[in-house]
PDB file of N, CA and C in Angstrom:
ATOM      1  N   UNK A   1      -0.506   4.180  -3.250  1.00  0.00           N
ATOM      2  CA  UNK A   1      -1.896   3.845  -3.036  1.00  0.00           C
ATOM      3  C   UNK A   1      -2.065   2.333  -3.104  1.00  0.00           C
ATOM      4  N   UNK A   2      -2.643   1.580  -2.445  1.00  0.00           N
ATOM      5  CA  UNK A   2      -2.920   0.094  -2.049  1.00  0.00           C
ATOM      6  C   UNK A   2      -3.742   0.117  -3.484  1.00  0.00           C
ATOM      7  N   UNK A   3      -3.375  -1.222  -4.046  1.00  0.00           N
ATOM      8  CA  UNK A   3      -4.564  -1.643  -5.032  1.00  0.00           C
ATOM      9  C   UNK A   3      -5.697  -2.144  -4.622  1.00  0.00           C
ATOM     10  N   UNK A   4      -6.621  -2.745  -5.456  1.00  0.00           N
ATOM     11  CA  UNK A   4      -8.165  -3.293  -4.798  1.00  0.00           C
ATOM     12  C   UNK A   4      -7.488  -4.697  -5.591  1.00  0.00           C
ATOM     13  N   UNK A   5      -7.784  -5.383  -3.824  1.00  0.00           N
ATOM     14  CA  UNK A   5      -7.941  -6.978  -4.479  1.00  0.00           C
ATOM     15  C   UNK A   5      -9.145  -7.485  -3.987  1.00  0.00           C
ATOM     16  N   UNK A   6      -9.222  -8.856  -3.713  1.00  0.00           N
ATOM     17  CA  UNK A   6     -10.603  -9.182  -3.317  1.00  0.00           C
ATOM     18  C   UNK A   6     -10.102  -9.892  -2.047  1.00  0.00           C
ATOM     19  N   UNK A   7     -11.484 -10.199  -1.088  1.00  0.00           N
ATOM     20  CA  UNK A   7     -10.722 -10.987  -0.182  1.00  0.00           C
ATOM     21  C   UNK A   7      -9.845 -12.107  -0.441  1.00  0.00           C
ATOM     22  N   UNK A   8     -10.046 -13.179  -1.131  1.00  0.00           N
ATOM     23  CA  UNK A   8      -9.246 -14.101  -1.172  1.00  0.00           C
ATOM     24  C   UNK A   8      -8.276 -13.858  -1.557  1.00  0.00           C
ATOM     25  N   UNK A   9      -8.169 -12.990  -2.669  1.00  0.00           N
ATOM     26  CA  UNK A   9      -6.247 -12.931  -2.944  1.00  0.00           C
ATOM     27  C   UNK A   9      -5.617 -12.242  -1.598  1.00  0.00           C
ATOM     28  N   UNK A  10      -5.870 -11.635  -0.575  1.00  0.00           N
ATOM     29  CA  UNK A  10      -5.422 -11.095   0.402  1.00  0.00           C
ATOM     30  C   UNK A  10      -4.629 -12.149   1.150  1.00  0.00           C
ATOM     31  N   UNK A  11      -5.106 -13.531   1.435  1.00  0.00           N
ATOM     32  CA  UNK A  11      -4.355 -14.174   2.296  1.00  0.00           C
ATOM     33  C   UNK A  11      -4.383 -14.108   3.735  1.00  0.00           C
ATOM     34  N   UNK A  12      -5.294 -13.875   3.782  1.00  0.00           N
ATOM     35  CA  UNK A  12      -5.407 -12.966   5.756  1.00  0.00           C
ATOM     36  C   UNK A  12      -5.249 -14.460   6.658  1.00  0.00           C
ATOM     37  N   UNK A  13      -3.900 -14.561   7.198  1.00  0.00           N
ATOM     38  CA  UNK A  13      -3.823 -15.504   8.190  1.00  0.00           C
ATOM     39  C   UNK A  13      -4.894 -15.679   9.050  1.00  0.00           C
ATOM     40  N   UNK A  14      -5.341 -16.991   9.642  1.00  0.00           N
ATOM     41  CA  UNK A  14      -6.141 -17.493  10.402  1.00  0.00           C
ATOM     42  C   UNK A  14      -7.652 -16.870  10.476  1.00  0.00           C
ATOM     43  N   UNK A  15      -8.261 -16.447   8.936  1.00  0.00           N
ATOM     44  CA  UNK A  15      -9.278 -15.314   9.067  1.00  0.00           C
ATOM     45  C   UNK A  15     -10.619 -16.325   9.171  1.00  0.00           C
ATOM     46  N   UNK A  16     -11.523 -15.730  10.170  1.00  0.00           N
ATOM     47  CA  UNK A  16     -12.315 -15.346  10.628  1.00  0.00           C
ATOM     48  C   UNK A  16     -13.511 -15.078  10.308  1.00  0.00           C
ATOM     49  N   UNK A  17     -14.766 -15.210  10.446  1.00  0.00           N
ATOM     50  CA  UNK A  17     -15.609 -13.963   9.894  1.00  0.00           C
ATOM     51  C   UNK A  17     -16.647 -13.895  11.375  1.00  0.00           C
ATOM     52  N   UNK A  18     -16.694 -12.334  11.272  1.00  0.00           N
ATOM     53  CA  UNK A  18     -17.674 -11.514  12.174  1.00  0.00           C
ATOM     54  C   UNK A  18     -19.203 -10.841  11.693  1.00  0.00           C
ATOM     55  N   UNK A  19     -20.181 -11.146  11.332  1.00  0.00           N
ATOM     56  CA  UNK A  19     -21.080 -10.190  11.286  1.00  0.00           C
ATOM     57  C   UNK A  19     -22.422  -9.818  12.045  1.00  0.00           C
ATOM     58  N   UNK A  20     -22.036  -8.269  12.095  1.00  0.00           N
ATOM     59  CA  UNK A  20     -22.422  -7.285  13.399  1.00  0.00           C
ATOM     60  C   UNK A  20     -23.926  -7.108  12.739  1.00  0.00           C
ATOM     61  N   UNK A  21     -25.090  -7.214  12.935  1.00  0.00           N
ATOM     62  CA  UNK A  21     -26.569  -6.274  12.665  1.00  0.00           C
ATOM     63  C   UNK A  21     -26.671  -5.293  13.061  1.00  0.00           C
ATOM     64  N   UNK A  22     -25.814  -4.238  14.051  1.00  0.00           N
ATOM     65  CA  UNK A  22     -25.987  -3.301  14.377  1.00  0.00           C
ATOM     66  C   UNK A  22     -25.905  -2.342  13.901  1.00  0.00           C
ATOM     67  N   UNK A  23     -27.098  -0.905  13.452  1.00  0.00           N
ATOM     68  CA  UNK A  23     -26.966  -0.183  12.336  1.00  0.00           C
ATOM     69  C   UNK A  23     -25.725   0.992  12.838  1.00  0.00           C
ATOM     70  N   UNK A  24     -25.158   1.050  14.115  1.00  0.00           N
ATOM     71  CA  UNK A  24     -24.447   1.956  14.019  1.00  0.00           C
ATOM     72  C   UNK A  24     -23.009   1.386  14.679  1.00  0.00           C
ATOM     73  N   UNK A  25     -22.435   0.243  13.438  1.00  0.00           N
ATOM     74  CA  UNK A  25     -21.290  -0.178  13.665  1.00  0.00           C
ATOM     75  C   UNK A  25     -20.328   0.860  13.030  1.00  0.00           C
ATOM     76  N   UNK A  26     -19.178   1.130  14.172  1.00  0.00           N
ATOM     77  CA  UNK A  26     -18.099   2.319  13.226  1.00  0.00           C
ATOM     78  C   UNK A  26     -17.016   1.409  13.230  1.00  0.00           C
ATOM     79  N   UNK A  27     -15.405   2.085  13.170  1.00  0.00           N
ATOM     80  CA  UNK A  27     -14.035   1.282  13.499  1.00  0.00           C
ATOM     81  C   UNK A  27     -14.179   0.693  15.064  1.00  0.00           C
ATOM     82  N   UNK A  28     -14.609   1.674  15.920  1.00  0.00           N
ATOM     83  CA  UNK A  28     -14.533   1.201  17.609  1.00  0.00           C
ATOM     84  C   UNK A  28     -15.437   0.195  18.013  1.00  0.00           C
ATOM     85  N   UNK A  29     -16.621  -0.032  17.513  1.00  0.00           N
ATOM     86  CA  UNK A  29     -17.418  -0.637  17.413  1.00  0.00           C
ATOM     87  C   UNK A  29     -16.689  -2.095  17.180  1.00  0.00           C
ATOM     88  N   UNK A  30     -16.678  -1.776  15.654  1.00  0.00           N
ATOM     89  CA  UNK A  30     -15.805  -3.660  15.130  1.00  0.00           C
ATOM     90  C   UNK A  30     -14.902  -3.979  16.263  1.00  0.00           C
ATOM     91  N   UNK A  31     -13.791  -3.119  15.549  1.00  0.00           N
ATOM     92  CA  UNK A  31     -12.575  -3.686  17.003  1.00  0.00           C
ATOM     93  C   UNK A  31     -13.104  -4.146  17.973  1.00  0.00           C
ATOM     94  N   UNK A  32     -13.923  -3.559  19.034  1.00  0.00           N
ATOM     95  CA  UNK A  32     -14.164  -4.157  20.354  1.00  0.00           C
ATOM     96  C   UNK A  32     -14.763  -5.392  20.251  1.00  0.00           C
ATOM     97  N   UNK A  33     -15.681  -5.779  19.163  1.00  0.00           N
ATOM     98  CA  UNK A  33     -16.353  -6.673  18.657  1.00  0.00           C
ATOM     99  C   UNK A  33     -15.166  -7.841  18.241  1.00  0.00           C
ATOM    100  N   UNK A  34     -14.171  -7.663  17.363  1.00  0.00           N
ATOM    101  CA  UNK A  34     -13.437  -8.431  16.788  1.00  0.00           C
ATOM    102  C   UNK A  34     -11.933  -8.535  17.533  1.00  0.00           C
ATOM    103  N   UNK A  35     -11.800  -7.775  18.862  1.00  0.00           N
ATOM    104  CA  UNK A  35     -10.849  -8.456  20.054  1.00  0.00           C
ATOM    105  C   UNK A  35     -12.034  -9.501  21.008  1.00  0.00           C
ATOM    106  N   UNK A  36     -13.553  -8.857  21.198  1.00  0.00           N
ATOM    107  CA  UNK A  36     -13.902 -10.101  22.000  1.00  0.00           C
ATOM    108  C   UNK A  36     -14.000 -11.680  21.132  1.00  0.00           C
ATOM    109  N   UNK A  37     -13.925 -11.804  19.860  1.00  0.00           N
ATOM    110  CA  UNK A  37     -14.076 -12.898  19.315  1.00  0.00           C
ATOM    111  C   UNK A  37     -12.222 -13.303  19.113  1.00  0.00           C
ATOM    112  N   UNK A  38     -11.738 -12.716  19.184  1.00  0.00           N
ATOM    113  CA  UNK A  38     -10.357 -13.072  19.355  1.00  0.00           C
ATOM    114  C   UNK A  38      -9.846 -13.572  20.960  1.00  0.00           C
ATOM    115  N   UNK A  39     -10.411 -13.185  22.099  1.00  0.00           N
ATOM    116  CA  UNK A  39     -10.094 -13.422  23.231  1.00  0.00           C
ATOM    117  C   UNK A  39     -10.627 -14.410  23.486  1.00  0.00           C
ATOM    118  N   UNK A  40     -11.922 -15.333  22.704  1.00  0.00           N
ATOM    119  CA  UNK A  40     -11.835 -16.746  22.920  1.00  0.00           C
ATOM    120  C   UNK A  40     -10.765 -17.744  22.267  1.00  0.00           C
ATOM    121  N   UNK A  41     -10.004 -17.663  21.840  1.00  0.00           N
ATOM    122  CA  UNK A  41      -8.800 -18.313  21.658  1.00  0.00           C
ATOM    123  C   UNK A  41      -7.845 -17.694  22.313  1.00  0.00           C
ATOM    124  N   UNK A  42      -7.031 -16.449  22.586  1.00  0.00           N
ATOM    125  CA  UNK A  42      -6.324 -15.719  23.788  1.00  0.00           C
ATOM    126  C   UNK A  42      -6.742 -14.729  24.503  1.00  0.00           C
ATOM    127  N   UNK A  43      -6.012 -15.020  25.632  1.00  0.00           N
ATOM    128  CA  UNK A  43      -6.691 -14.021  26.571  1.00  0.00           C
ATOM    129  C   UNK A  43      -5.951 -12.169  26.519  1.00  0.00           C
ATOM    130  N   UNK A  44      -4.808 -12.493  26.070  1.00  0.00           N
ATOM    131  CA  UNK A  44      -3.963 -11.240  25.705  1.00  0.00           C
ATOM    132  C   UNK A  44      -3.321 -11.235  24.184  1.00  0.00           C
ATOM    133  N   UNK A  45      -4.280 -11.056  23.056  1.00  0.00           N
ATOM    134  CA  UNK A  45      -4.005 -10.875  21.736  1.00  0.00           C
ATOM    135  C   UNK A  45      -3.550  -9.214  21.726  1.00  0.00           C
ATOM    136  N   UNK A  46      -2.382  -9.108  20.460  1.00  0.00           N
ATOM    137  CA  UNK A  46      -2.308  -8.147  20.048  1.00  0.00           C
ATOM    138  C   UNK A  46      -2.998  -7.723  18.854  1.00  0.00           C
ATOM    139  N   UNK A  47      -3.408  -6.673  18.454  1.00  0.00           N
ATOM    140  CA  UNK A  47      -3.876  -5.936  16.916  1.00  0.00           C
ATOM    141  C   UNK A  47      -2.224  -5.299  16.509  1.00  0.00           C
ATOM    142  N   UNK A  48      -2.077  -5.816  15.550  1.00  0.00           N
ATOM    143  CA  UNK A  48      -1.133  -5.380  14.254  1.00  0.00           C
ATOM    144  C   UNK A  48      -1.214  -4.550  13.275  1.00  0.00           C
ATOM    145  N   UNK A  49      -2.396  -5.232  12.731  1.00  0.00           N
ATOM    146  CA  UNK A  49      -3.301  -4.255  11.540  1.00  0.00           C
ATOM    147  C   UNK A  49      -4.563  -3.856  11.423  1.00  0.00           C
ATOM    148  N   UNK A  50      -5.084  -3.020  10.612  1.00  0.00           N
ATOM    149  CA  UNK A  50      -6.626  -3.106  10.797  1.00  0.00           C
ATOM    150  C   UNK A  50      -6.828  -1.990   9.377  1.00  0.00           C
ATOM    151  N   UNK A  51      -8.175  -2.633   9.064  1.00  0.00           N
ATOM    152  CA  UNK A  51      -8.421  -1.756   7.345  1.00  0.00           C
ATOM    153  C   UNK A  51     -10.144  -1.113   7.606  1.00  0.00           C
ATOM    154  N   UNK A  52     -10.513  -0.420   7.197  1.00  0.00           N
ATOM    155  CA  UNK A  52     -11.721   0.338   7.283  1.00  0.00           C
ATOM    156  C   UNK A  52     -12.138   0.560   5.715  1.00  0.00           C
ATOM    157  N   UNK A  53     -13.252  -0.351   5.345  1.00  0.00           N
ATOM    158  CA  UNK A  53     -13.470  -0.111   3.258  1.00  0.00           C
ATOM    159  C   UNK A  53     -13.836   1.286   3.483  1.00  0.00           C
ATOM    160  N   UNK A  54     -15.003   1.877   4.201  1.00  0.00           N
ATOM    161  CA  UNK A  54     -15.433   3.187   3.547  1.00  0.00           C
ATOM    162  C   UNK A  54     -14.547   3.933   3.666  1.00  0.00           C
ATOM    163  N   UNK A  55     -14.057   4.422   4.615  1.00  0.00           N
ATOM    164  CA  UNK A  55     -12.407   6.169   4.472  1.00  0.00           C
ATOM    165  C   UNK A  55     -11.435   4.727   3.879  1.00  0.00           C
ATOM    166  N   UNK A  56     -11.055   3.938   3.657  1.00  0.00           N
ATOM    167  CA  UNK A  56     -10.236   3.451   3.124  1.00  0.00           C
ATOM    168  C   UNK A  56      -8.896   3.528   4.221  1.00  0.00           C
ATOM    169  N   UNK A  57      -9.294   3.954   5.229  1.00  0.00           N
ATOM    170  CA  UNK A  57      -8.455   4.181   6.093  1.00  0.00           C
ATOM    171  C   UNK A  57      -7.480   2.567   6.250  1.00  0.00           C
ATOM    172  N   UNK A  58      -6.177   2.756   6.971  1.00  0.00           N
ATOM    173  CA  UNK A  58      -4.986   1.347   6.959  1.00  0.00           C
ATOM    174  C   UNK A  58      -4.517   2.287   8.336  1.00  0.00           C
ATOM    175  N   UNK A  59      -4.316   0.889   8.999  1.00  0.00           N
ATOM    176  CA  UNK A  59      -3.198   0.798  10.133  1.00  0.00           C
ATOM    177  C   UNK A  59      -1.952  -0.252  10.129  1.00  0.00           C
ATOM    178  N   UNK A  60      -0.867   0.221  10.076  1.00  0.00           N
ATOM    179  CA  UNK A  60      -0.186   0.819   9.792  1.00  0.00           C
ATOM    180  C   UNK A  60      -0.219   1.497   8.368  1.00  0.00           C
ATOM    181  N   UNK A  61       0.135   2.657   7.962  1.00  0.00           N
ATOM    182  CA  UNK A  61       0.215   2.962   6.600  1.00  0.00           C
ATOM    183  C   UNK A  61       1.524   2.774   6.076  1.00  0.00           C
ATOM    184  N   UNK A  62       1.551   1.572   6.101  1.00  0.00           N
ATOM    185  CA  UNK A  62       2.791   0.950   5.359  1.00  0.00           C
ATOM    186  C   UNK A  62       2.030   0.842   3.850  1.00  0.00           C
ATOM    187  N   UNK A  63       3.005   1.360   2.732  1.00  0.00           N
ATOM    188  CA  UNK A  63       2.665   1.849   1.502  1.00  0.00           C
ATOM    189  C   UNK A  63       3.338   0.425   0.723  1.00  0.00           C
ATOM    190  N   UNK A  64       4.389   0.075   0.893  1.00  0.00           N
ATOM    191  CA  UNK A  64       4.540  -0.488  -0.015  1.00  0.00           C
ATOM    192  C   UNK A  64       4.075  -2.215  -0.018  1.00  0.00           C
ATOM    193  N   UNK A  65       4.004  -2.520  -1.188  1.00  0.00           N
ATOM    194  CA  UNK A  65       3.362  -4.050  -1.464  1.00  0.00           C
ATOM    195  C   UNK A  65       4.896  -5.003  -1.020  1.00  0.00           C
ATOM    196  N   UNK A  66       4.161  -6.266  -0.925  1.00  0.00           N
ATOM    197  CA  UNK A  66       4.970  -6.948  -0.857  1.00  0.00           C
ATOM    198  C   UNK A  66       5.025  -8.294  -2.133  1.00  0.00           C
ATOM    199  N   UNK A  67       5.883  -9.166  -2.014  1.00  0.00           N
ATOM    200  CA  UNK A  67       5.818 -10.501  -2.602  1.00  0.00           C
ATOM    201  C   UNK A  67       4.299 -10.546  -3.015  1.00  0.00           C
ATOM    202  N   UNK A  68       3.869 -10.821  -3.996  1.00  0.00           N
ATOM    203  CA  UNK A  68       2.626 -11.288  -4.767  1.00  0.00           C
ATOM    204  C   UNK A  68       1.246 -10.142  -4.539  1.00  0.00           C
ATOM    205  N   UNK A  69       1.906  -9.210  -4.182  1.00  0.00           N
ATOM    206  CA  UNK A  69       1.053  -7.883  -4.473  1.00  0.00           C
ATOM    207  C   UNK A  69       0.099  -7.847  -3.105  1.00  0.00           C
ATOM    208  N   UNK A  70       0.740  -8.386  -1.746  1.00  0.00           N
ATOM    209  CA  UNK A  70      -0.126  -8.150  -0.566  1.00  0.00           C
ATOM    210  C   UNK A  70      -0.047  -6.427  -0.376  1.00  0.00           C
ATOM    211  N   UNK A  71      -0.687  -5.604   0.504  1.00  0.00           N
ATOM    212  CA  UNK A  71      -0.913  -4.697   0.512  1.00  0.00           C
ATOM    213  C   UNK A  71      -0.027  -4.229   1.741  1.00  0.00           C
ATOM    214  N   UNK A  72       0.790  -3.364   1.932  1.00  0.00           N
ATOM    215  CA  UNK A  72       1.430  -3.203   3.053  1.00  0.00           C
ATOM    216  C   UNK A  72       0.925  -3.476   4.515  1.00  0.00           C
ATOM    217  N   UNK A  73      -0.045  -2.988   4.842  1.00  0.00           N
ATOM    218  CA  UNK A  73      -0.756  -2.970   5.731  1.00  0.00           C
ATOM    219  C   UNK A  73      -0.677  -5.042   6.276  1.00  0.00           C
ATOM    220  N   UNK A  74      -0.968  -5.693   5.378  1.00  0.00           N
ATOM    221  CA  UNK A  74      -1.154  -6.764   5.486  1.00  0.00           C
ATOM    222  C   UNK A  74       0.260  -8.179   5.608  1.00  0.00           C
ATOM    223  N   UNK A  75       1.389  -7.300   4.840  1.00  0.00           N
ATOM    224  CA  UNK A  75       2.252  -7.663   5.170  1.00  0.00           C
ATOM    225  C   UNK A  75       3.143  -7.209   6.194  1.00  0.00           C
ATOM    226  N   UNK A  76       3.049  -5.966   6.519  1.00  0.00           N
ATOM    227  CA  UNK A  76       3.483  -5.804   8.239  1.00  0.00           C
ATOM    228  C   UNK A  76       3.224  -6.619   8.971  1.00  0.00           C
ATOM    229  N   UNK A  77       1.658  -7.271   9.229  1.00  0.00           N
ATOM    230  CA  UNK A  77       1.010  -7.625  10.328  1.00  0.00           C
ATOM    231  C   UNK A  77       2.001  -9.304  10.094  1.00  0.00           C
ATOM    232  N   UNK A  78       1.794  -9.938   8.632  1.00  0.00           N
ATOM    233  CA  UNK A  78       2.436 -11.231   8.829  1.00  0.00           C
ATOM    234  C   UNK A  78       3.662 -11.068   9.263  1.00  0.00           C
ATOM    235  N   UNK A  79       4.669  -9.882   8.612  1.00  0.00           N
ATOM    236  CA  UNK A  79       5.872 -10.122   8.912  1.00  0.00           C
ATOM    237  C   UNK A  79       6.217  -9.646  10.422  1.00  0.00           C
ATOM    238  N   UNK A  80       5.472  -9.943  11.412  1.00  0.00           N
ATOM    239  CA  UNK A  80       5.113  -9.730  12.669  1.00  0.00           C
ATOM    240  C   UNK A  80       4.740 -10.798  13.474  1.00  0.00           C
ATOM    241  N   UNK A  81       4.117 -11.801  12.976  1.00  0.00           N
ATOM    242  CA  UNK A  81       3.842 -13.410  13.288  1.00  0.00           C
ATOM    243  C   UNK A  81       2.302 -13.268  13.170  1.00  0.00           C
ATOM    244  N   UNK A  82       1.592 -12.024  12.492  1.00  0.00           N
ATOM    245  CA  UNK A  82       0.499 -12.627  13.044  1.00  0.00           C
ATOM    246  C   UNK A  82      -0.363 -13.964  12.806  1.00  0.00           C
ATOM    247  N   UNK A  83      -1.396 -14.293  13.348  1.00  0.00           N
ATOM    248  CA  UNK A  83      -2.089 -15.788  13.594  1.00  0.00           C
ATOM    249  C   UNK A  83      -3.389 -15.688  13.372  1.00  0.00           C
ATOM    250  N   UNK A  84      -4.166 -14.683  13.056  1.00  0.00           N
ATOM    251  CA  UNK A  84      -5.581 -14.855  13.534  1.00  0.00           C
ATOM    252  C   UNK A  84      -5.956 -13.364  12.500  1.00  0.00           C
ATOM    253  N   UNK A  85      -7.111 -13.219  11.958  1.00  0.00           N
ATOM    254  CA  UNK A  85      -7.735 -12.181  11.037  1.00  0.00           C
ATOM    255  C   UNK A  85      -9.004 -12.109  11.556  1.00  0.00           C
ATOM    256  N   UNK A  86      -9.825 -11.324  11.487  1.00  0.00           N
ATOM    257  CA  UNK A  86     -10.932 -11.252  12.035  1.00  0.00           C
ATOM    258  C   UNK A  86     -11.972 -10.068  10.672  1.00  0.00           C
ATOM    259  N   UNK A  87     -12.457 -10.891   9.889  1.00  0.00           N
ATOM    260  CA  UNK A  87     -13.138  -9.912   8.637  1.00  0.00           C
ATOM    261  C   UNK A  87     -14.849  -9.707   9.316  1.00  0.00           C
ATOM    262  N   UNK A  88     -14.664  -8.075   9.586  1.00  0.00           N
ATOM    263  CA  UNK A  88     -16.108  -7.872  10.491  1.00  0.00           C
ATOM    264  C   UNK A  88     -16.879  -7.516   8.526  1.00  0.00           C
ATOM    265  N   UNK A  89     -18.137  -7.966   8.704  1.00  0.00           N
ATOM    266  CA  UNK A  89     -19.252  -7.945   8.027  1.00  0.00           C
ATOM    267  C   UNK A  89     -18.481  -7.439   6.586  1.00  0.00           C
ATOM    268  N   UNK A  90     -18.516  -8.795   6.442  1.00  0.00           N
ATOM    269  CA  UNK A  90     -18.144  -9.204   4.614  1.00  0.00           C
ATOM    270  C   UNK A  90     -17.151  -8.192   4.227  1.00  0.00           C
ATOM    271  N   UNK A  91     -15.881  -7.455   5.031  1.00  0.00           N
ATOM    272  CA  UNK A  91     -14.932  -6.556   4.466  1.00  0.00           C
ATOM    273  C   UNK A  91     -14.830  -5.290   4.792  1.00  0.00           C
ATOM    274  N   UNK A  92     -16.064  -5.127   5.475  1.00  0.00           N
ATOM    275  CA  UNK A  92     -16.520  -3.630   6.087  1.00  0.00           C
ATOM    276  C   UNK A  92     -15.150  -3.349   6.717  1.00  0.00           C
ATOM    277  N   UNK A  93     -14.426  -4.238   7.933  1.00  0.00           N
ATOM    278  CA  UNK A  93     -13.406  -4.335   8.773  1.00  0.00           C
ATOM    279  C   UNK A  93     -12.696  -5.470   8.465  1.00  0.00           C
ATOM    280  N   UNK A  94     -11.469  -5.171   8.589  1.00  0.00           N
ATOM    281  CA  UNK A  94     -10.488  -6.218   8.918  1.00  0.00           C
ATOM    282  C   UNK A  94      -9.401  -5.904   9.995  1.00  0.00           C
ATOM    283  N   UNK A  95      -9.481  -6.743  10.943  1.00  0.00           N
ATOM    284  CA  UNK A  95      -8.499  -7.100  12.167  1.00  0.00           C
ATOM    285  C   UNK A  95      -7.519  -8.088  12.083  1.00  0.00           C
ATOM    286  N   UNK A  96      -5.957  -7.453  11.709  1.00  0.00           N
ATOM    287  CA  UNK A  96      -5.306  -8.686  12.296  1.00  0.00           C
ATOM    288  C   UNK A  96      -4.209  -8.963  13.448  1.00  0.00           C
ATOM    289  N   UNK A  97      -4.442  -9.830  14.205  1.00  0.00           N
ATOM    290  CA  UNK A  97      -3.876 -10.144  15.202  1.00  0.00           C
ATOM    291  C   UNK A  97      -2.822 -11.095  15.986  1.00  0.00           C
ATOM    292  N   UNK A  98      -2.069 -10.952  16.513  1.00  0.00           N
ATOM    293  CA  UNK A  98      -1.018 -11.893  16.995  1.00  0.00           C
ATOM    294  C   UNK A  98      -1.150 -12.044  18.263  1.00  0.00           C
ATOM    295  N   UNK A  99      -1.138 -13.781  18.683  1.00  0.00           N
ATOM    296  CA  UNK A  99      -1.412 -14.248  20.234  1.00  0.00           C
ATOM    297  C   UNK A  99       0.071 -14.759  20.618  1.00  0.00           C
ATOM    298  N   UNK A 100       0.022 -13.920  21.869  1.00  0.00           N
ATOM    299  CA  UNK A 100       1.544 -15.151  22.550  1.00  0.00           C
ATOM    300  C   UNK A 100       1.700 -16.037  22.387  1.00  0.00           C
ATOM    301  N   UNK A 101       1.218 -17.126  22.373  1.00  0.00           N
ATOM    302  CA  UNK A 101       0.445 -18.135  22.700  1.00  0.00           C
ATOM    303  C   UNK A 101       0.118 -19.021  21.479  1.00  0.00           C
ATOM    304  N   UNK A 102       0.150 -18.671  20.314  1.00  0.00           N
ATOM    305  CA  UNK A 102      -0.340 -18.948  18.771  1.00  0.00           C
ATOM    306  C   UNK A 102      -1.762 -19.205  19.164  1.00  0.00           C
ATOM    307  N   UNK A 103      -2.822 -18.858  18.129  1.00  0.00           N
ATOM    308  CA  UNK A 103      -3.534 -19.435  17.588  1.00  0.00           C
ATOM    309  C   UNK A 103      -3.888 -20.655  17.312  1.00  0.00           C
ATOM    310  N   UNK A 104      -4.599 -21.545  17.421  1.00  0.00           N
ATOM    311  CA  UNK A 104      -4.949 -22.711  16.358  1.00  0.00           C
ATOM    312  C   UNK A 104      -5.263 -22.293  15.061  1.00  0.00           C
ATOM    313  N   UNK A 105      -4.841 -23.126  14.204  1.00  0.00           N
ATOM    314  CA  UNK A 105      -4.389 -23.333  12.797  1.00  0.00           C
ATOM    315  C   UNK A 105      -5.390 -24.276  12.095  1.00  0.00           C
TER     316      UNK A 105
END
């Protein structure tokens, strides 16, 4: 089971923030929301990871922690190159993503 950290101890490369007013934001919702704010820096970003607070749901469900207690989920995506995080409405969502291309830093 992933522990609860807070955002900042997470570390989320190149993160972001998104927030949606729309009362019926779900996972499909963000995502589409948090690849179009990613496609102004690339035009062909990948998604790596992605976290959902209410089902607690993780993509990938990579279980185990890594170095300094990142959460699997979060260290897949770095140990992948990703560049870019995208935190939709204060934690609700998190997107992270890798550009061909890198990111600006």
């Amino acid at each position: 089971m992933e522990k609860a950290q807070t955002w900042d101890e997470l570390n989320l490369p190149g993160e972001t923030y998104l927030n949606l007013d729309a009362s019926d934001v779900d996972l499909d919702v963000a995502r589409k929301a948090a690849l179009e704010r990613v496609k102004k820096y690339d035009s062909d970003p990948m998604l790596l990871a992605w976290y959902e607070r209410k089902s607690g749901r993780i993509s990938p469900r990579e279980s185990c922690e890594g170095e300094g207690g990142q959460p699997g989920w979060v260290n897949y995506a770095k140990n992948r190159g990703a560049d870019l995080s995208v935190n939709v409405n204060h934690g609700e969502y998190i997107f992270i993503f890798k550009s061909e291309h890198g990111f600006p830093v």
